[in-house]
Protein backbone atom coordinates (compact mmCIF):
# COMPACT_ATOMS: atom_id res chain seq x y z
CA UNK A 1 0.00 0.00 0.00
CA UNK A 2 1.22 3.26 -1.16
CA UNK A 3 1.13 6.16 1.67
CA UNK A 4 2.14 9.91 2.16
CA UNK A 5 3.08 11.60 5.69
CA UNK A 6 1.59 14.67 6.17
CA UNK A 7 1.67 17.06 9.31
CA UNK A 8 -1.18 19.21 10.04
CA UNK A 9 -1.85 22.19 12.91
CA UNK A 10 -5.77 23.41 12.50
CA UNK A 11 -6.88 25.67 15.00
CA UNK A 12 -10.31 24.39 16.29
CA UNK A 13 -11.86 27.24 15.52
CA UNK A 14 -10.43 26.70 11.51
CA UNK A 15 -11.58 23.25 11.75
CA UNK A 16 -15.07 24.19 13.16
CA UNK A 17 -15.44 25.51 9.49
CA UNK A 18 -15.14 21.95 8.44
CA UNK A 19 -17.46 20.75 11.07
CA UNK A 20 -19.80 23.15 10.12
CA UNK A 21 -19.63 22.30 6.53
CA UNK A 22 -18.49 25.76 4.93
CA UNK A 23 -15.28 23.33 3.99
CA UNK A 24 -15.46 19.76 2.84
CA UNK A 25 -11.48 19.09 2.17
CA UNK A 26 -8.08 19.40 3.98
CA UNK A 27 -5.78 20.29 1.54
CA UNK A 28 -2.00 20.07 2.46
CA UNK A 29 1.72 19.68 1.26
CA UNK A 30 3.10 16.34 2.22
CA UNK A 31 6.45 16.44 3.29
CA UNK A 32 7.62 14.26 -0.21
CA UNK A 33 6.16 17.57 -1.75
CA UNK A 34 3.03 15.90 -3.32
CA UNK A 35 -0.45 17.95 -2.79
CA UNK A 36 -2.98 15.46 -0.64
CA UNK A 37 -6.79 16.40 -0.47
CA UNK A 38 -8.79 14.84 2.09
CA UNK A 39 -12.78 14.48 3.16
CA UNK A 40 -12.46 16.72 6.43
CA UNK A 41 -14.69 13.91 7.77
CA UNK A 42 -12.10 11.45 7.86
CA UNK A 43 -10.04 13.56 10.49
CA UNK A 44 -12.62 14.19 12.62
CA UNK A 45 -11.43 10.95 15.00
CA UNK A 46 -8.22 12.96 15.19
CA UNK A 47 -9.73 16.40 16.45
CA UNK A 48 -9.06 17.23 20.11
CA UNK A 49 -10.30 20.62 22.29
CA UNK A 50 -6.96 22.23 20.72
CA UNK A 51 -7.68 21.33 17.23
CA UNK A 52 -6.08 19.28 14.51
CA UNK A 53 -2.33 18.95 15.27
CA UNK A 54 0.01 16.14 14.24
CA UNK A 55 1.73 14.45 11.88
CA UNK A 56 0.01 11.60 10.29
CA UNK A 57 0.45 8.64 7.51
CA UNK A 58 -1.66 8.64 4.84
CA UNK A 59 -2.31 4.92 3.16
CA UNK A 60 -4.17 4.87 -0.18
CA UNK A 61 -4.45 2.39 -3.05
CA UNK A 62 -3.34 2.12 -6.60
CA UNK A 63 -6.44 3.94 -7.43
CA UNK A 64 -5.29 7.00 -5.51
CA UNK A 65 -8.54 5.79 -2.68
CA UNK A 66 -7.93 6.90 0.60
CA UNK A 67 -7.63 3.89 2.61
CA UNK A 68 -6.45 4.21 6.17
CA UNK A 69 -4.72 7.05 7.90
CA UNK A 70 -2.25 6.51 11.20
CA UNK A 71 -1.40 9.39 13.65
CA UNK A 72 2.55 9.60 14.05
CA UNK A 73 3.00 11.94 16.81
């Protein structure tokens, strides 16, 4: 399985506009350099009182499919 690592810091007030809905994607350098767009959704089991912070792998299939994401740290 192919994957990216990305590292994010979203202020939870920034990520209550994904909550919300007013944003439906993440979009964010990985450290390779590639552009990664995800479903905002898909983070939410990542959010704490502070936000979105964190650096986190980023598994996806031949297809480009988002398949599993790991937080690193």
């Amino acid at each position: 399985m192919r994957y990216v690592i990305i590292d994010l810091a979203i202020s939870r007030d920034e990520y209550m506009k994904y909550y919300r809905g007013q944003a439906m994607q993440i979009s964010v350098r990985a450290r390779d350099g590639r552009m990664v767009r995800l479903p905002a959704s898909v983070m939410r089991q990542f959010i704490t009182l502070s936000g979105l912070r964190g650096s986190f792998a980023v598994y996806y299939d031949d297809q480009g499919r988002l398949q599993q994401i790991d937080r690193l740290s």
